[in-house]
PDB file of N, CA and C in Angstrom:
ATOM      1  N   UNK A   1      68.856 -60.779 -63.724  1.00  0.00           N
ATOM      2  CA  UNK A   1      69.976 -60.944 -62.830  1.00  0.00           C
ATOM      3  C   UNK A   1      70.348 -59.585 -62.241  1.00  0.00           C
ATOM      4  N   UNK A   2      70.668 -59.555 -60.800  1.00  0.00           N
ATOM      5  CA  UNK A   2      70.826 -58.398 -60.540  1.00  0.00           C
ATOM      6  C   UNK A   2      72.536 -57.828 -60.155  1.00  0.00           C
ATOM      7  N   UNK A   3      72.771 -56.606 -60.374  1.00  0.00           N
ATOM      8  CA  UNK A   3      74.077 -56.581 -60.489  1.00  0.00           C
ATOM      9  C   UNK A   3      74.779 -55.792 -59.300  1.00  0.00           C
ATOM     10  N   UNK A   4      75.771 -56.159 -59.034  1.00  0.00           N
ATOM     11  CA  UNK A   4      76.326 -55.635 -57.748  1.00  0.00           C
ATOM     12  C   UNK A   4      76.699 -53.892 -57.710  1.00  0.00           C
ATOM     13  N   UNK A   5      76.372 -53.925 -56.380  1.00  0.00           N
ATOM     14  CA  UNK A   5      76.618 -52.333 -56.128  1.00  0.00           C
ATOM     15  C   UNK A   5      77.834 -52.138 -55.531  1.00  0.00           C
ATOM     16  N   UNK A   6      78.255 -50.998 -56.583  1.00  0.00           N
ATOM     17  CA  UNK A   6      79.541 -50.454 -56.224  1.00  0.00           C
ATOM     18  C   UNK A   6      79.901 -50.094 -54.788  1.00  0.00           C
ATOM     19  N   UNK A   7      80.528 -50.526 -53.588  1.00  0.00           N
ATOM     20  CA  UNK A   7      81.070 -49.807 -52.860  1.00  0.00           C
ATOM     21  C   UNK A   7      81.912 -48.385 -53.147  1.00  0.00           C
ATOM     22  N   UNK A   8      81.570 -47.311 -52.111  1.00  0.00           N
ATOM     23  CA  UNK A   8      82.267 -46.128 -52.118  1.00  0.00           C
ATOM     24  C   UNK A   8      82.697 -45.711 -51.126  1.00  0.00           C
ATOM     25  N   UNK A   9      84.640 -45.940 -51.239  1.00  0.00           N
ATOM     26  CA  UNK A   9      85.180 -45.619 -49.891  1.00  0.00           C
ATOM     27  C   UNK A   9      85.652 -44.123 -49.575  1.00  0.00           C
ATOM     28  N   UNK A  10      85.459 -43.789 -48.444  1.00  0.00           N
ATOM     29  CA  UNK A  10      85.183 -42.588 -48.370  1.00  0.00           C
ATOM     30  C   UNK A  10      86.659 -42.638 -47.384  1.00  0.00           C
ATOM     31  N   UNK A  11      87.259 -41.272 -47.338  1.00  0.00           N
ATOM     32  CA  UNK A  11      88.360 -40.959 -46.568  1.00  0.00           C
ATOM     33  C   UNK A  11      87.945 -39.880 -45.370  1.00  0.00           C
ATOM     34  N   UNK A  12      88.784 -40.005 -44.286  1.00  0.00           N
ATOM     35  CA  UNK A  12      88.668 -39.476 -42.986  1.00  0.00           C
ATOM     36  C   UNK A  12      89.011 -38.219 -43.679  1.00  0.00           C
ATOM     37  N   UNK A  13      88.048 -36.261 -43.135  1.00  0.00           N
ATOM     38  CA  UNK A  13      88.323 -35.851 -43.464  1.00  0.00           C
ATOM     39  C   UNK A  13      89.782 -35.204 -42.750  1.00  0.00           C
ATOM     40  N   UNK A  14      90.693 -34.081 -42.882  1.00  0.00           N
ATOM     41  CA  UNK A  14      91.805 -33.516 -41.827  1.00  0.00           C
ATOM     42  C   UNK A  14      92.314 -32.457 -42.849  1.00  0.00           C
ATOM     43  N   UNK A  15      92.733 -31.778 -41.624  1.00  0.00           N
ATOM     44  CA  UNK A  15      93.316 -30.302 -42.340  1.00  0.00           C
ATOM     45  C   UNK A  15      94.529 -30.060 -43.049  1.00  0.00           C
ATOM     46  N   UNK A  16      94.405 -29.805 -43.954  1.00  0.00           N
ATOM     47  CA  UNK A  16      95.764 -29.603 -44.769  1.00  0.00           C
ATOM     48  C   UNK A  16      96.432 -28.029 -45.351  1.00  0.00           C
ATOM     49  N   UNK A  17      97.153 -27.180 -44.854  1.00  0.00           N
ATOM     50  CA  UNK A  17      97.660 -26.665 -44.707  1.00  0.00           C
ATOM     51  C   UNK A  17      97.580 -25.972 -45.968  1.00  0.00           C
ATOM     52  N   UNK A  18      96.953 -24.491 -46.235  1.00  0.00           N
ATOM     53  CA  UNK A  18      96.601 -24.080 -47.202  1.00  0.00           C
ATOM     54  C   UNK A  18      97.636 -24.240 -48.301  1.00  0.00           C
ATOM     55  N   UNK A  19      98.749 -23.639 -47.892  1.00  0.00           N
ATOM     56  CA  UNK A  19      99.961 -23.085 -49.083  1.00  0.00           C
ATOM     57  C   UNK A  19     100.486 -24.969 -49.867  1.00  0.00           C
ATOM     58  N   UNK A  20      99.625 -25.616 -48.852  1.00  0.00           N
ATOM     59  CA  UNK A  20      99.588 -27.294 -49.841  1.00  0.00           C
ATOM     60  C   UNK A  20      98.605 -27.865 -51.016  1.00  0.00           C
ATOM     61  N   UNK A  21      97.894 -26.561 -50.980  1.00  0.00           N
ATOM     62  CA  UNK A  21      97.051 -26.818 -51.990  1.00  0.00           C
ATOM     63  C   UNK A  21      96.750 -25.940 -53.434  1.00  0.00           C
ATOM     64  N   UNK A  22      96.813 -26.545 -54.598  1.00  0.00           N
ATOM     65  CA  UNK A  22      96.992 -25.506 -55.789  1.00  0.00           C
ATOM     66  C   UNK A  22      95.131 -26.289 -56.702  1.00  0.00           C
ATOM     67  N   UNK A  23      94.758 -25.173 -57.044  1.00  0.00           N
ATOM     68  CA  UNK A  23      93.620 -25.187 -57.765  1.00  0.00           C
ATOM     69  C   UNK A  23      93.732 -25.796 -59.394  1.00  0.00           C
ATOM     70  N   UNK A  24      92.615 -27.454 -59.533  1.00  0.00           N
ATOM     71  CA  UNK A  24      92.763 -27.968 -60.654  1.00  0.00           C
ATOM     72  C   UNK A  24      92.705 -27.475 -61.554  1.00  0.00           C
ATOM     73  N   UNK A  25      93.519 -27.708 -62.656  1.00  0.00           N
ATOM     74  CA  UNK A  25      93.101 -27.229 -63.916  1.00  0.00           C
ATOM     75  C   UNK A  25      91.529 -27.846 -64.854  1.00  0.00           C
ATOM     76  N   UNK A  26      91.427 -29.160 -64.015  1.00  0.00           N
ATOM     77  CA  UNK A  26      90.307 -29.872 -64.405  1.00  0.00           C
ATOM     78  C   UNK A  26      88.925 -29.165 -63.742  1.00  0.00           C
ATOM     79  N   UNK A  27      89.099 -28.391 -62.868  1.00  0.00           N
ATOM     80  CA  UNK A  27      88.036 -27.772 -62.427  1.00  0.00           C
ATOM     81  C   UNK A  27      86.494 -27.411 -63.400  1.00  0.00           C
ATOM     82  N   UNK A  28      85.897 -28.153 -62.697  1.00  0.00           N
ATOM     83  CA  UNK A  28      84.475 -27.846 -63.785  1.00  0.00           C
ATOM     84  C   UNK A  28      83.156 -26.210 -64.174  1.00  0.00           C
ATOM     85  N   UNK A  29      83.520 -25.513 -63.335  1.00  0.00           N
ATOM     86  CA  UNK A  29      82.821 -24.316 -63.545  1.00  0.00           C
ATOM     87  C   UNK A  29      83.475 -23.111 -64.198  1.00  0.00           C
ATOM     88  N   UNK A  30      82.635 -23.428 -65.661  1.00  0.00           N
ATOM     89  CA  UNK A  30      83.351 -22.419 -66.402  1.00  0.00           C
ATOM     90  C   UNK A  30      82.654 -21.160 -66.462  1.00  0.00           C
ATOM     91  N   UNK A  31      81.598 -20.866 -65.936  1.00  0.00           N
ATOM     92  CA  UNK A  31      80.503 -19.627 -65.959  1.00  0.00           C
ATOM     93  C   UNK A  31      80.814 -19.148 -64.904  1.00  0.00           C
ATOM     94  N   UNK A  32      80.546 -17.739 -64.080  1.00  0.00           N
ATOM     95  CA  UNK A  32      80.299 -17.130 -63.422  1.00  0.00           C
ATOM     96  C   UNK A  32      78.893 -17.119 -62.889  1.00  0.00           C
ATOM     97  N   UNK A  33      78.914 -17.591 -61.713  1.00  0.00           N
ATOM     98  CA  UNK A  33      77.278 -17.516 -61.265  1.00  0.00           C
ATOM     99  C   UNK A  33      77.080 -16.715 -59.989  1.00  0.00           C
ATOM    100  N   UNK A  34      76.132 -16.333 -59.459  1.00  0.00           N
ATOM    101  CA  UNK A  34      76.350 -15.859 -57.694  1.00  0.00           C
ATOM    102  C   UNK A  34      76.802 -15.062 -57.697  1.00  0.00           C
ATOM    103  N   UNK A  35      77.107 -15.002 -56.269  1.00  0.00           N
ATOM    104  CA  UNK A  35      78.004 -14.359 -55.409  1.00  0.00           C
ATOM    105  C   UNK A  35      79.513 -13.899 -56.674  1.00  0.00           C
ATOM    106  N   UNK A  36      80.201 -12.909 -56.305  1.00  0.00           N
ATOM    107  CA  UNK A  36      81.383 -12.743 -56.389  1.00  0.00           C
ATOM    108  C   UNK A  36      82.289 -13.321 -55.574  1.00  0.00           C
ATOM    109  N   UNK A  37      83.551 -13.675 -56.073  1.00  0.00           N
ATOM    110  CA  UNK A  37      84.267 -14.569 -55.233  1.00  0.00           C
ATOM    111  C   UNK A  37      84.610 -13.227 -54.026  1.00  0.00           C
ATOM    112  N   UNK A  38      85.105 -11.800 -53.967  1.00  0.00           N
ATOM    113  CA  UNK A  38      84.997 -11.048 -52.399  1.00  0.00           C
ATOM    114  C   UNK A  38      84.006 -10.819 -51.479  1.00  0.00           C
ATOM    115  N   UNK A  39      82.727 -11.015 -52.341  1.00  0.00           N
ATOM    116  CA  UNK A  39      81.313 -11.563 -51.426  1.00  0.00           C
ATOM    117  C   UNK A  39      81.604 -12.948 -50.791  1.00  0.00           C
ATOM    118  N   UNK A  40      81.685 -13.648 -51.068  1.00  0.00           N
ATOM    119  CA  UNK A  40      82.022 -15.110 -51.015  1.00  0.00           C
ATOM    120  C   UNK A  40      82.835 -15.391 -49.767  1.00  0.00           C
ATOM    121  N   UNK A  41      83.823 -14.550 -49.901  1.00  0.00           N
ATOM    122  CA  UNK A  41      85.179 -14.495 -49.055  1.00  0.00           C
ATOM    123  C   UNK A  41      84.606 -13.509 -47.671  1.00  0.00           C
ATOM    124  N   UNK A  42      83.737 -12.735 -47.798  1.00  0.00           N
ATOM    125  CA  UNK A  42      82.592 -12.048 -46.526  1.00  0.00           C
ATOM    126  C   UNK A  42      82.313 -12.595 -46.257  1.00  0.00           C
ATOM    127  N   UNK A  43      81.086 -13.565 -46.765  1.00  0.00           N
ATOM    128  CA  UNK A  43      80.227 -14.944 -46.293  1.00  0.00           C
ATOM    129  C   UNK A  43      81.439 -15.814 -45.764  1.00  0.00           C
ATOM    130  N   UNK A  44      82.163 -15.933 -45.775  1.00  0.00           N
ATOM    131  CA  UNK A  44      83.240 -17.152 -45.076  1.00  0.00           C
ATOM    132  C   UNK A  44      83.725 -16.312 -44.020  1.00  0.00           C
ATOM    133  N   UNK A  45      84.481 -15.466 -44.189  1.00  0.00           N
ATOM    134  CA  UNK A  45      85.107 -14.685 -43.148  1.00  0.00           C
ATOM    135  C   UNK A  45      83.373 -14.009 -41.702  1.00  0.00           C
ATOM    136  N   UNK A  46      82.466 -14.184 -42.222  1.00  0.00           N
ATOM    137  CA  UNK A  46      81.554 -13.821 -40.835  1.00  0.00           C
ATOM    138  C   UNK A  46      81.152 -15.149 -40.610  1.00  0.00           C
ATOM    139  N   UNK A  47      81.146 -16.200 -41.672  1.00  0.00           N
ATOM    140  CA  UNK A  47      79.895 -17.260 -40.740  1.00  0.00           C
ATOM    141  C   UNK A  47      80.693 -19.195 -40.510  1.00  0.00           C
ATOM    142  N   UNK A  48      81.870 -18.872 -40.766  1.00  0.00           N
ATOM    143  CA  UNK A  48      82.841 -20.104 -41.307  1.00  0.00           C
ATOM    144  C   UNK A  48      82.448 -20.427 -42.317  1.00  0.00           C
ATOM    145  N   UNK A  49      83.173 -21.325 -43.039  1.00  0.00           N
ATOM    146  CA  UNK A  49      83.600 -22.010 -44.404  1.00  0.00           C
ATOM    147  C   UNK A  49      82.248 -23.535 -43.843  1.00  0.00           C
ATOM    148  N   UNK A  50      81.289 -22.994 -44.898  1.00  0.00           N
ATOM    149  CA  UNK A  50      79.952 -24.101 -44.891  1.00  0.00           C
ATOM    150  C   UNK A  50      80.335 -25.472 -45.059  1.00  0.00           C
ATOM    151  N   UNK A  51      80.950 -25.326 -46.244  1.00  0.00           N
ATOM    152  CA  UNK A  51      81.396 -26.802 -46.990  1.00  0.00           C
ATOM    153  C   UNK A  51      82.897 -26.850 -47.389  1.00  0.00           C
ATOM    154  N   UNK A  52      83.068 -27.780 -46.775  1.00  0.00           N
ATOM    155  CA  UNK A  52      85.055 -27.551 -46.980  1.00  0.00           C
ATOM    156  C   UNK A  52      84.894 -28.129 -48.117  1.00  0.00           C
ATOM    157  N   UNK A  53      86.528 -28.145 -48.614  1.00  0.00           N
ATOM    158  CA  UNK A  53      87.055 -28.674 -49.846  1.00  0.00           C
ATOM    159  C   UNK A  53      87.006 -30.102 -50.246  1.00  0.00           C
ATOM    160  N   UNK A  54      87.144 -30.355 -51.787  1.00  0.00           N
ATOM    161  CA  UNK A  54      87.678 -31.694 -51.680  1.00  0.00           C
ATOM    162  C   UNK A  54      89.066 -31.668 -52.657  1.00  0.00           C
ATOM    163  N   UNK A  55      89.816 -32.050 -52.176  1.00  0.00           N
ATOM    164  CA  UNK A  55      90.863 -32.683 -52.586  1.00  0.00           C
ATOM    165  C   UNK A  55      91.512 -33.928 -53.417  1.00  0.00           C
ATOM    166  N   UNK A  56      92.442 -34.208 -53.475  1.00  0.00           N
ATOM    167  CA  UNK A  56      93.041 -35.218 -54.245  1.00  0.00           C
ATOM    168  C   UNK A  56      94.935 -34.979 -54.256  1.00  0.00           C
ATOM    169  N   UNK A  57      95.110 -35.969 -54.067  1.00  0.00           N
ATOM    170  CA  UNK A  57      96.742 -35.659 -53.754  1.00  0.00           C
ATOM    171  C   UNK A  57      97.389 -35.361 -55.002  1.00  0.00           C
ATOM    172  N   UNK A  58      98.241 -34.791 -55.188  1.00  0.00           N
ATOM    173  CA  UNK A  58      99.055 -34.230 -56.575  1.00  0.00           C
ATOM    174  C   UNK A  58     100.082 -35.633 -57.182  1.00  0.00           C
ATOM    175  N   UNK A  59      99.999 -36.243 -57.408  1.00  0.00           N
ATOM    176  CA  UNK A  59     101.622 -37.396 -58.256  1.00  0.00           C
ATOM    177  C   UNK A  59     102.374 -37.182 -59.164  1.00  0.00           C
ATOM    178  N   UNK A  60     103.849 -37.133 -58.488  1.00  0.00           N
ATOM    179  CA  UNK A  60     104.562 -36.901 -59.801  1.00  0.00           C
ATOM    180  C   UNK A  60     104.618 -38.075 -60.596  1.00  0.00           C
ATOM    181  N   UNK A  61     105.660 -38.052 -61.526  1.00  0.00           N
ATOM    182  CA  UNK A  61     105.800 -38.890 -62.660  1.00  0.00           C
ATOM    183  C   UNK A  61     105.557 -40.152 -62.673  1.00  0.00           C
ATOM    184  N   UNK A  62     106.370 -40.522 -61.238  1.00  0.00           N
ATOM    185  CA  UNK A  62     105.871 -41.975 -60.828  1.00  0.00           C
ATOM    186  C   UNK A  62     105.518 -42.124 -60.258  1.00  0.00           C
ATOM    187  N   UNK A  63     104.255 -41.652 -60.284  1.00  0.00           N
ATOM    188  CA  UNK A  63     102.633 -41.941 -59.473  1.00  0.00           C
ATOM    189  C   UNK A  63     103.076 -41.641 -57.830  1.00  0.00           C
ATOM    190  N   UNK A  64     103.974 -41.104 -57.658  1.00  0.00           N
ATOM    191  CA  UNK A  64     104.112 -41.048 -56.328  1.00  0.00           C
ATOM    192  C   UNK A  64     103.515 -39.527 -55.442  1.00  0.00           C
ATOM    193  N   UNK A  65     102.567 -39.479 -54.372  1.00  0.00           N
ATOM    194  CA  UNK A  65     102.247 -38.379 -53.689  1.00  0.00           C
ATOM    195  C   UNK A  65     103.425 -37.356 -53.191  1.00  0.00           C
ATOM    196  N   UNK A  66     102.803 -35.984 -54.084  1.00  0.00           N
ATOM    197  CA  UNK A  66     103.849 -35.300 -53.929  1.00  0.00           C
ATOM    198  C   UNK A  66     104.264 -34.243 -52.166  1.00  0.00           C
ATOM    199  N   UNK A  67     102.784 -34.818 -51.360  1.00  0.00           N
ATOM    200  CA  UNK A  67     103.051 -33.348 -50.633  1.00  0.00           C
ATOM    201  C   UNK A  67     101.555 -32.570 -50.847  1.00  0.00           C
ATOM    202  N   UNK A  68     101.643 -32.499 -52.250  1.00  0.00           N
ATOM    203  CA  UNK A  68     100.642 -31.161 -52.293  1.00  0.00           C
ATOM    204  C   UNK A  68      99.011 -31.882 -52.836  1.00  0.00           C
ATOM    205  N   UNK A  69      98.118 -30.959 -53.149  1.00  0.00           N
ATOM    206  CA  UNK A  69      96.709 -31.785 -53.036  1.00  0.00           C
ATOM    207  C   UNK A  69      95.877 -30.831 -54.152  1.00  0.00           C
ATOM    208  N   UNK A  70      95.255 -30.923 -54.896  1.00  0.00           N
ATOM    209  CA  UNK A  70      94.885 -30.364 -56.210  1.00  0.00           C
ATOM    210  C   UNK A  70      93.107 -30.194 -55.562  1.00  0.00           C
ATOM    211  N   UNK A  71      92.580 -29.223 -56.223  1.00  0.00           N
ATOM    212  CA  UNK A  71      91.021 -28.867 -55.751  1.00  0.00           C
ATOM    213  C   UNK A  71      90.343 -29.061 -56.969  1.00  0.00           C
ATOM    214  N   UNK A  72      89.876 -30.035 -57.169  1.00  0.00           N
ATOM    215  CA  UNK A  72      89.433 -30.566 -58.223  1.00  0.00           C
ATOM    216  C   UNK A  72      88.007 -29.524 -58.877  1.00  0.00           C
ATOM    217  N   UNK A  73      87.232 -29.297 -57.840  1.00  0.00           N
ATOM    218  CA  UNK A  73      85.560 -28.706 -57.459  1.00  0.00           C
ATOM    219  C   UNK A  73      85.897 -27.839 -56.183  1.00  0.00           C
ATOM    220  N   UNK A  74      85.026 -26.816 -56.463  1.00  0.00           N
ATOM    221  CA  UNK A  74      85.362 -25.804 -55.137  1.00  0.00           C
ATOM    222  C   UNK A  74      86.225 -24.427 -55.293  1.00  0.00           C
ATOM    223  N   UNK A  75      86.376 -24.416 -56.722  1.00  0.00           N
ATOM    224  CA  UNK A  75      87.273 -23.188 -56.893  1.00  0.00           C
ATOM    225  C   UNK A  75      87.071 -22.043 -56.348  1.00  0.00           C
ATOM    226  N   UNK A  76      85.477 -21.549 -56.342  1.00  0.00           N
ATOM    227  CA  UNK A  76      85.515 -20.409 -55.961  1.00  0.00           C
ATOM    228  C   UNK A  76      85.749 -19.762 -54.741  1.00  0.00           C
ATOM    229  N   UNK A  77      85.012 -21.061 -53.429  1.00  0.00           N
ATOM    230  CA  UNK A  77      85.914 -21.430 -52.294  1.00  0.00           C
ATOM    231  C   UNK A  77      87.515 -21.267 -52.071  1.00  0.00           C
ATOM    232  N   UNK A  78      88.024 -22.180 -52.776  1.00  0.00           N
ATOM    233  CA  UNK A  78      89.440 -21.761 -52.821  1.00  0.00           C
ATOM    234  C   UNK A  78      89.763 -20.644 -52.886  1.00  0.00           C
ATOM    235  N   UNK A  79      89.516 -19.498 -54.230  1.00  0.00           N
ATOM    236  CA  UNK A  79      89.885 -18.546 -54.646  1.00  0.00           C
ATOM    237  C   UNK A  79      89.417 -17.184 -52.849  1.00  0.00           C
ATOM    238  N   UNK A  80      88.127 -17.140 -52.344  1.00  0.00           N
ATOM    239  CA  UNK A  80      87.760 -16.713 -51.412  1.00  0.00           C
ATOM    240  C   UNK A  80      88.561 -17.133 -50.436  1.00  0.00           C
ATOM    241  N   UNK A  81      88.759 -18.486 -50.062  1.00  0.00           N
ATOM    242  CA  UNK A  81      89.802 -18.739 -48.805  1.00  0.00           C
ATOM    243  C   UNK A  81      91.131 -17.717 -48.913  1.00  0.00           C
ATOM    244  N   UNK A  82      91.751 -18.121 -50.388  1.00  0.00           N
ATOM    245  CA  UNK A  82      92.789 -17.452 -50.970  1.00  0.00           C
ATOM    246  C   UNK A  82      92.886 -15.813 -50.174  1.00  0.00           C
ATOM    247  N   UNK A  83      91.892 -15.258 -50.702  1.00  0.00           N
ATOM    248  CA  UNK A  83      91.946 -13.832 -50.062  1.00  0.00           C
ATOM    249  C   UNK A  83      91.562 -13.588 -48.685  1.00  0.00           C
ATOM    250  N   UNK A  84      91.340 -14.347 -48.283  1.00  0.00           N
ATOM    251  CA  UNK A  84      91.109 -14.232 -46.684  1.00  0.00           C
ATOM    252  C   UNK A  84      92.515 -14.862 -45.812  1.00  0.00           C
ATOM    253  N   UNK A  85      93.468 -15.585 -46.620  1.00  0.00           N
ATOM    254  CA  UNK A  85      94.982 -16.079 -46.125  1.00  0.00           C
ATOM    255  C   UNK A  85      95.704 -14.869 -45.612  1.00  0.00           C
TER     256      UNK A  85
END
């Protein structure tokens, strides 16, 4: 029997206003690899930002969207955007 495939809905991307966004604590890269994040922040500042962010909206207590948007993946991005603000 064969089993159904998950649909995956995808959201329109749009710009959200840096000082709206704070870096997850769930963030998954715990090593240092590459680039340095002020290399990083060179490579963005001469050639644009390759791969934007992804996001997720922040909820307070009662599940409600606060405004602000958490960076789940992408920290080091972030952290480079950060110094280029």
């Amino acid at each position: 029997m064969a089993s159904a495939i998950q649909k995956i809905a995808l959201n329109a991307s749009r710009d959200i206003p840096f000082n709206r966004l704070v870096l997850s604590q769930s963030n998954v890269r715990r090593v240092k690899a590459g680039l340095s994040v002020e290399e990083l922040a060179r490579d963005i500042e001469r050639r644009g930002l390759l791969q934007s962010l992804n996001v997720r909206p922040v909820l307070n207590c009662e599940g409600a969207e606060t405004g602000c948007y958490e960076v789940p993946a992408g920290g080091r991005r972030f952290r480079a955007l950060e110094l280029l603000v």
